[in-house]
PDB file of N, CA and C in Angstrom:
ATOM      1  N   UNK A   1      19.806  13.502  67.460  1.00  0.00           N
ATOM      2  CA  UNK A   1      19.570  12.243  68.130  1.00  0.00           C
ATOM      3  C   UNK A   1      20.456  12.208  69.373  1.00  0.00           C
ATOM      4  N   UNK A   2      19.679  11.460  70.191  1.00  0.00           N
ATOM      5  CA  UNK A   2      20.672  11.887  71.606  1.00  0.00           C
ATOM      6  C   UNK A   2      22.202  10.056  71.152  1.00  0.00           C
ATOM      7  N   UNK A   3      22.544  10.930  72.735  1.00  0.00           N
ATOM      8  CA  UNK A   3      23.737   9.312  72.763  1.00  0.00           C
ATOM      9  C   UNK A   3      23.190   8.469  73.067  1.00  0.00           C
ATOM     10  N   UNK A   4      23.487   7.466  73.106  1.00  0.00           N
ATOM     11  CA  UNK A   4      23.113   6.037  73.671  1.00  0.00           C
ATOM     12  C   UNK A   4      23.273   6.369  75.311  1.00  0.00           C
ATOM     13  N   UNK A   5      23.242   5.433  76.092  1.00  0.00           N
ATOM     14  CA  UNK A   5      23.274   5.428  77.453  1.00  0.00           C
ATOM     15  C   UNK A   5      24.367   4.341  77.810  1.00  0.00           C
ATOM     16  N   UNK A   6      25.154   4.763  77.555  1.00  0.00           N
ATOM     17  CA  UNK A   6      26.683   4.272  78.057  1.00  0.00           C
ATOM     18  C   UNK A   6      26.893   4.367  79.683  1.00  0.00           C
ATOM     19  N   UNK A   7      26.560   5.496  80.471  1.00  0.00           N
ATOM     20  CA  UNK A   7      26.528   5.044  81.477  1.00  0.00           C
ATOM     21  C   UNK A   7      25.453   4.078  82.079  1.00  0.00           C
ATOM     22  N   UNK A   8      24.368   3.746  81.863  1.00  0.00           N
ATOM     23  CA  UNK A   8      23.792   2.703  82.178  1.00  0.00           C
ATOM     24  C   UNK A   8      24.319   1.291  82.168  1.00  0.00           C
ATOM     25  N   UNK A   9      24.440   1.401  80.744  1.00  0.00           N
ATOM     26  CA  UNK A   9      24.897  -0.237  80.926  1.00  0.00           C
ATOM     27  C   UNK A   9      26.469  -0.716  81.004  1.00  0.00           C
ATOM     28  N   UNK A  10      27.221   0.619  81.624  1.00  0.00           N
ATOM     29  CA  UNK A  10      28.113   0.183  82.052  1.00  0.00           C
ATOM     30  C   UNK A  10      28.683   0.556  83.343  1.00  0.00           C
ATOM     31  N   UNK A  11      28.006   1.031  83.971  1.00  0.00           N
ATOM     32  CA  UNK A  11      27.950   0.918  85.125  1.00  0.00           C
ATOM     33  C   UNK A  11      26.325   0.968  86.292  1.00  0.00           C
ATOM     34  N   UNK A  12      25.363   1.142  85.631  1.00  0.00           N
ATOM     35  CA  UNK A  12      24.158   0.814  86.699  1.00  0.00           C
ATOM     36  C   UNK A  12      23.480  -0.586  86.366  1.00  0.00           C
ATOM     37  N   UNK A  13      23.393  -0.753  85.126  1.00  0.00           N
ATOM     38  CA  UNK A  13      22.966  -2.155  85.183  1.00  0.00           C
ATOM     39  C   UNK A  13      24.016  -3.102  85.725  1.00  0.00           C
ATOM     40  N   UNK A  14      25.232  -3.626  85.188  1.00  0.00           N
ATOM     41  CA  UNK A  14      26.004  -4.249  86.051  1.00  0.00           C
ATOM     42  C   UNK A  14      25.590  -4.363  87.788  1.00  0.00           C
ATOM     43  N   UNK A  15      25.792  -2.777  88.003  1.00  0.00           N
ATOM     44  CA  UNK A  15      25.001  -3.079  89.460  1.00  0.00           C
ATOM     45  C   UNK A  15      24.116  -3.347  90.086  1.00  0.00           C
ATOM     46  N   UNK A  16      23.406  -3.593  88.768  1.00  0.00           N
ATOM     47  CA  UNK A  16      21.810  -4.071  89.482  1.00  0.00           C
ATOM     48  C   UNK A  16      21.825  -5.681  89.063  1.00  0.00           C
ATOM     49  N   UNK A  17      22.655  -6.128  88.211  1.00  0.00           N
ATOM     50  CA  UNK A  17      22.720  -7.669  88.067  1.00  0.00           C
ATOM     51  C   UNK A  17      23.497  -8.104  89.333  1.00  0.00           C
ATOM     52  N   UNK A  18      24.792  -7.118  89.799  1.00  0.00           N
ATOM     53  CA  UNK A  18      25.494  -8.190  91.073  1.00  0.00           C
ATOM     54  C   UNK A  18      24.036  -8.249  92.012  1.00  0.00           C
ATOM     55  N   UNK A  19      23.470  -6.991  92.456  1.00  0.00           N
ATOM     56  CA  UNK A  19      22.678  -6.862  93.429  1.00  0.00           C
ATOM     57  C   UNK A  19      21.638  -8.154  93.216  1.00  0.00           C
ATOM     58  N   UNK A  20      21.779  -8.403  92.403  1.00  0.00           N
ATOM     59  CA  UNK A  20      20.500  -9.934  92.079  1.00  0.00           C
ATOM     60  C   UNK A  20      20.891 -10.947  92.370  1.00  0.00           C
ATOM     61  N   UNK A  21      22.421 -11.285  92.241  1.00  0.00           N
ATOM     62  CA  UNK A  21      23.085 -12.525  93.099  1.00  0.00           C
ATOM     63  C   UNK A  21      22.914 -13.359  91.868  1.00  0.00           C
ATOM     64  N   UNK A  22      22.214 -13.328  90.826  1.00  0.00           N
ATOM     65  CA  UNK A  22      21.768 -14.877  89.898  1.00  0.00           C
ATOM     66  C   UNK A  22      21.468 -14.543  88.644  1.00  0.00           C
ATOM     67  N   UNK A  23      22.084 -13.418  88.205  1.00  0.00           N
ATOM     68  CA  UNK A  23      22.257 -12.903  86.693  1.00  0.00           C
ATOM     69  C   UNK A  23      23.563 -12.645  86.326  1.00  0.00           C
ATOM     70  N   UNK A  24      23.979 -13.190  84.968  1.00  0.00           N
ATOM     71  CA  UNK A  24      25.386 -12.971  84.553  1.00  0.00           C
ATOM     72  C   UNK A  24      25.670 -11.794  84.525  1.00  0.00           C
ATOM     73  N   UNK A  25      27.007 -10.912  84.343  1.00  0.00           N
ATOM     74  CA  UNK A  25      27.325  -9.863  84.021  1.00  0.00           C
ATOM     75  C   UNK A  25      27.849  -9.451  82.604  1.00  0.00           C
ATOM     76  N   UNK A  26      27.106  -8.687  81.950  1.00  0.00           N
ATOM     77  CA  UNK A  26      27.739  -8.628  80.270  1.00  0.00           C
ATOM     78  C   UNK A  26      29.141  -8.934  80.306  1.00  0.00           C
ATOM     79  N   UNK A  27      30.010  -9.585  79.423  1.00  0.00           N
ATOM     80  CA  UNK A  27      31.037  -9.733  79.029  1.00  0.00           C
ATOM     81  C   UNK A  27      31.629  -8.493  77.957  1.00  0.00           C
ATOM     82  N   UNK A  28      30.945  -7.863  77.449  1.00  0.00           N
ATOM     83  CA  UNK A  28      31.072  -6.747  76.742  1.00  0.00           C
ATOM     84  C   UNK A  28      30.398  -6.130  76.447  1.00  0.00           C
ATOM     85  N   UNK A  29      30.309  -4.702  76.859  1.00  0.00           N
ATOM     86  CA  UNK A  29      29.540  -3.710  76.323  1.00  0.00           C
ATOM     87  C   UNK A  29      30.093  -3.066  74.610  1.00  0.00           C
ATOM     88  N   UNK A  30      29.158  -2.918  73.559  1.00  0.00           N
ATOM     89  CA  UNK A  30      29.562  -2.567  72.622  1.00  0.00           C
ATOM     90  C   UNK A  30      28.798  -0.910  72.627  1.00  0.00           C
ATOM     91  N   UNK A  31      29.604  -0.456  72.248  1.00  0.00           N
ATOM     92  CA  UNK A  31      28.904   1.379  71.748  1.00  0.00           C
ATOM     93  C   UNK A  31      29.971   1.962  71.117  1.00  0.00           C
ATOM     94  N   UNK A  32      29.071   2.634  70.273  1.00  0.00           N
ATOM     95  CA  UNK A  32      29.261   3.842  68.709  1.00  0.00           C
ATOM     96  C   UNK A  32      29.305   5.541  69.590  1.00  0.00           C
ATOM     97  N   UNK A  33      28.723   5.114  70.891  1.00  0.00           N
ATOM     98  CA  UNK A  33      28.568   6.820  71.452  1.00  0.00           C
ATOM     99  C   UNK A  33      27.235   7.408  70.692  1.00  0.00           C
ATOM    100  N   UNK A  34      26.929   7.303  69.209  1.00  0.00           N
ATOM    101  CA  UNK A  34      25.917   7.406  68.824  1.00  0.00           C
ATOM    102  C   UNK A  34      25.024   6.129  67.810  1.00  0.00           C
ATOM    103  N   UNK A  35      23.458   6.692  67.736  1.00  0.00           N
ATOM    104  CA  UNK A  35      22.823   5.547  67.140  1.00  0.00           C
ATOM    105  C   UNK A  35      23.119   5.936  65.304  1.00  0.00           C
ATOM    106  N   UNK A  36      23.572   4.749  64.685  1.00  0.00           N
ATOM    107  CA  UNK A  36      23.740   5.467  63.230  1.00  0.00           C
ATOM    108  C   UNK A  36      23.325   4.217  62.867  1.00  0.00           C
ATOM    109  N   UNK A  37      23.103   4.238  61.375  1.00  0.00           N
ATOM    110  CA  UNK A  37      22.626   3.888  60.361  1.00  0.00           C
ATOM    111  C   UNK A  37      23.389   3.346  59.406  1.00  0.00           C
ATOM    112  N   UNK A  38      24.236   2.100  58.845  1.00  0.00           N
ATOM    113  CA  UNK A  38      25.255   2.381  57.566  1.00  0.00           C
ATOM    114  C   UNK A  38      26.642   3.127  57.923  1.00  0.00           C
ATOM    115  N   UNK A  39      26.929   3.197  59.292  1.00  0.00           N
ATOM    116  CA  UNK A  39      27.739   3.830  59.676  1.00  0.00           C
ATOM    117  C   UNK A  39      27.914   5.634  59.329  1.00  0.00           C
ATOM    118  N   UNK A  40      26.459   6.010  59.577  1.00  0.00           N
ATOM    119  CA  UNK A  40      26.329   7.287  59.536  1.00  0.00           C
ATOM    120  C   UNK A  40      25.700   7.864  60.657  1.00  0.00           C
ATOM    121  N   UNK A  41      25.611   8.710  61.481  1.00  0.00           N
ATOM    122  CA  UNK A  41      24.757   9.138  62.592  1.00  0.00           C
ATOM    123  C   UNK A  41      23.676   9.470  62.725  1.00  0.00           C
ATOM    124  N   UNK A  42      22.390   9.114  63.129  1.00  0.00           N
ATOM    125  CA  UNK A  42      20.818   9.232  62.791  1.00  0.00           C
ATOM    126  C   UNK A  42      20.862  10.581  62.919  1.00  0.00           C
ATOM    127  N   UNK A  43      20.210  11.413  61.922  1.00  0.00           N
ATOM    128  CA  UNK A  43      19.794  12.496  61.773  1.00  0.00           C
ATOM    129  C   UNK A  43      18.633  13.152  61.211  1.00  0.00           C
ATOM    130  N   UNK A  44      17.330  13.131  61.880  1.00  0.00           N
ATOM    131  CA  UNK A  44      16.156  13.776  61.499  1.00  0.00           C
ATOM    132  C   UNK A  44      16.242  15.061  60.697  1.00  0.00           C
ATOM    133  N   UNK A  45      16.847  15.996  61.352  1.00  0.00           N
ATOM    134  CA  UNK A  45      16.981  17.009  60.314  1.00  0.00           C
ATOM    135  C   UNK A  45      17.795  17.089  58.982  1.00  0.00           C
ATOM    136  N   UNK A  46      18.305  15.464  58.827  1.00  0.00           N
ATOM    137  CA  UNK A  46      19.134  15.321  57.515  1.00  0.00           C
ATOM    138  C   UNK A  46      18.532  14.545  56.957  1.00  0.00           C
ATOM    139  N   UNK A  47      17.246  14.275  57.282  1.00  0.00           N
ATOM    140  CA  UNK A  47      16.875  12.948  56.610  1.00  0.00           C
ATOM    141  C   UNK A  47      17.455  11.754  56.328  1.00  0.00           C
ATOM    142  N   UNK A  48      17.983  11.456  57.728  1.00  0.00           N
ATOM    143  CA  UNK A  48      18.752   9.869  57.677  1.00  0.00           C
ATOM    144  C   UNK A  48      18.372   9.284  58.779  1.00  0.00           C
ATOM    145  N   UNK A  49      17.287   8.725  58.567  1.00  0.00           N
ATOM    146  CA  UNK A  49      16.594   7.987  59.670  1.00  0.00           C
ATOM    147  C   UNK A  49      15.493   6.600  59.783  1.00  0.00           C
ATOM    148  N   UNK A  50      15.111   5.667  60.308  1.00  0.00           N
ATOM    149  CA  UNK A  50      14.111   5.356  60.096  1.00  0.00           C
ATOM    150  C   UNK A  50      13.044   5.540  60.197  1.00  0.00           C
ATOM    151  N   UNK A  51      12.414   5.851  59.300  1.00  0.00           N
ATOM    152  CA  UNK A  51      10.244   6.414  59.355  1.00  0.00           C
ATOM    153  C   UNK A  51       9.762   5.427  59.837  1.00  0.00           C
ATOM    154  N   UNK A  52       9.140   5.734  60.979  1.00  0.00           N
ATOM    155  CA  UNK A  52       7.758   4.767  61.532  1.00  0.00           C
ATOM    156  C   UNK A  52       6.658   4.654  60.766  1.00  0.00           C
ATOM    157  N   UNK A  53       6.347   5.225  59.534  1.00  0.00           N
ATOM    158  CA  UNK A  53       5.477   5.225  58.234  1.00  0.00           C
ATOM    159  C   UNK A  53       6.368   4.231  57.329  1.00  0.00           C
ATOM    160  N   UNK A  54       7.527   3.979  57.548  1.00  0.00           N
ATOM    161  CA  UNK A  54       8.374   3.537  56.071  1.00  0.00           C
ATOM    162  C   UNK A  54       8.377   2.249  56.577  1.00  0.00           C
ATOM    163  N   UNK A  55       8.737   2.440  57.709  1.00  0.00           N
ATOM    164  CA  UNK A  55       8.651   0.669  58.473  1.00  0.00           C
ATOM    165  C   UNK A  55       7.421  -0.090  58.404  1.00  0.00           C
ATOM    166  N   UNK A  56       6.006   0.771  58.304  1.00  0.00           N
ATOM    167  CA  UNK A  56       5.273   0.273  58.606  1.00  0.00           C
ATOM    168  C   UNK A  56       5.121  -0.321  57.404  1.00  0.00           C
ATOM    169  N   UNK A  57       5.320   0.338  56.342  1.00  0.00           N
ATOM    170  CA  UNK A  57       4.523   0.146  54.522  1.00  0.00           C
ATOM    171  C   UNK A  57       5.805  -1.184  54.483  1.00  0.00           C
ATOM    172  N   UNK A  58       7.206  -1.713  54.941  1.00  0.00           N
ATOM    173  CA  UNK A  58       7.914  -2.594  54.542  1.00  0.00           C
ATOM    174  C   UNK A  58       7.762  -3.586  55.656  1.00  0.00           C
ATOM    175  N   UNK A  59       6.788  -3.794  56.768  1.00  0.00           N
ATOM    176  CA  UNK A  59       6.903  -4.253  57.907  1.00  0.00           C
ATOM    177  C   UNK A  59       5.905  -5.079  58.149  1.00  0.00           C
ATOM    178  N   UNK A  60       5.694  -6.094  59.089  1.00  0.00           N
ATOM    179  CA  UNK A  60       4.049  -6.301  59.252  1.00  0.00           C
ATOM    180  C   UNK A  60       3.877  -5.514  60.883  1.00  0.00           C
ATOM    181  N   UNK A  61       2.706  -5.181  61.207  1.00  0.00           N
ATOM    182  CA  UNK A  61       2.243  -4.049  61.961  1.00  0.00           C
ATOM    183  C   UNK A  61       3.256  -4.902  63.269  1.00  0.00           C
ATOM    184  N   UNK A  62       2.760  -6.075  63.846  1.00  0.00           N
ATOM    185  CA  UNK A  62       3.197  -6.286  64.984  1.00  0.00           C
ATOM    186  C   UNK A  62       4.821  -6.095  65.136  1.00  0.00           C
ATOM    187  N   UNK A  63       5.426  -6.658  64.366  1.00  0.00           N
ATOM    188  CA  UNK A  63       7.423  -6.166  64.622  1.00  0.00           C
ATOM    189  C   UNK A  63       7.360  -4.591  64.418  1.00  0.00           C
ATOM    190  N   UNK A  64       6.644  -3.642  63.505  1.00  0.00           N
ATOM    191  CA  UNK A  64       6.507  -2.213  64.093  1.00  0.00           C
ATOM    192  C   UNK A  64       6.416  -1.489  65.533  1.00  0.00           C
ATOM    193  N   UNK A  65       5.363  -2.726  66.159  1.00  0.00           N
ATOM    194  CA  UNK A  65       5.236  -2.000  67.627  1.00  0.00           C
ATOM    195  C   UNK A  65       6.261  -2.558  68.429  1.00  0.00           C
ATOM    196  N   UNK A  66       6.698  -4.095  67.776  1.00  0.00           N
ATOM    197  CA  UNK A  66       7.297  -4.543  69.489  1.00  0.00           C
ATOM    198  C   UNK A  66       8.663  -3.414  69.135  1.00  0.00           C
ATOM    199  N   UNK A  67       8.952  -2.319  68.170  1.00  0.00           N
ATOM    200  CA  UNK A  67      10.605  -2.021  67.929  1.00  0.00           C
ATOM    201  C   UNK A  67      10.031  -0.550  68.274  1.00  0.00           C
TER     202      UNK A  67
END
């Protein structure tokens, strides 16, 4: 699983909110460096992940797509 995008939202979005003149600026960025689970690190080849089949069978279809 890749990293999150830490440089984005901490330094290009910021700059694209001053550049707007009329959007707040986060007060805090939170990041793990990676996306985990239970405080474990998503891993497809470990089978620690969420299934887009598993979500779907515990889910109703529409919160499947908007995620």
């Amino acid at each position: 699983m890749e990293k999150d995008n830490i440089p984005f939202h901490s330094l290009i979005l910021p700059a694209l909110l001053l550049g707007s003149k009329q959007l707040h600026l986060p007060d805090k960025i939170v990041s793990s460096e990676y996306l985990t689970i239970e405080g474990k690190k998503i891993s497809t080849s470990l089978n620690w992940a969420i299934w887009a089949s598993e979500l779907k069978k515990r889910c109703c279809t529409v919160v499947v797509k908007l995620l």
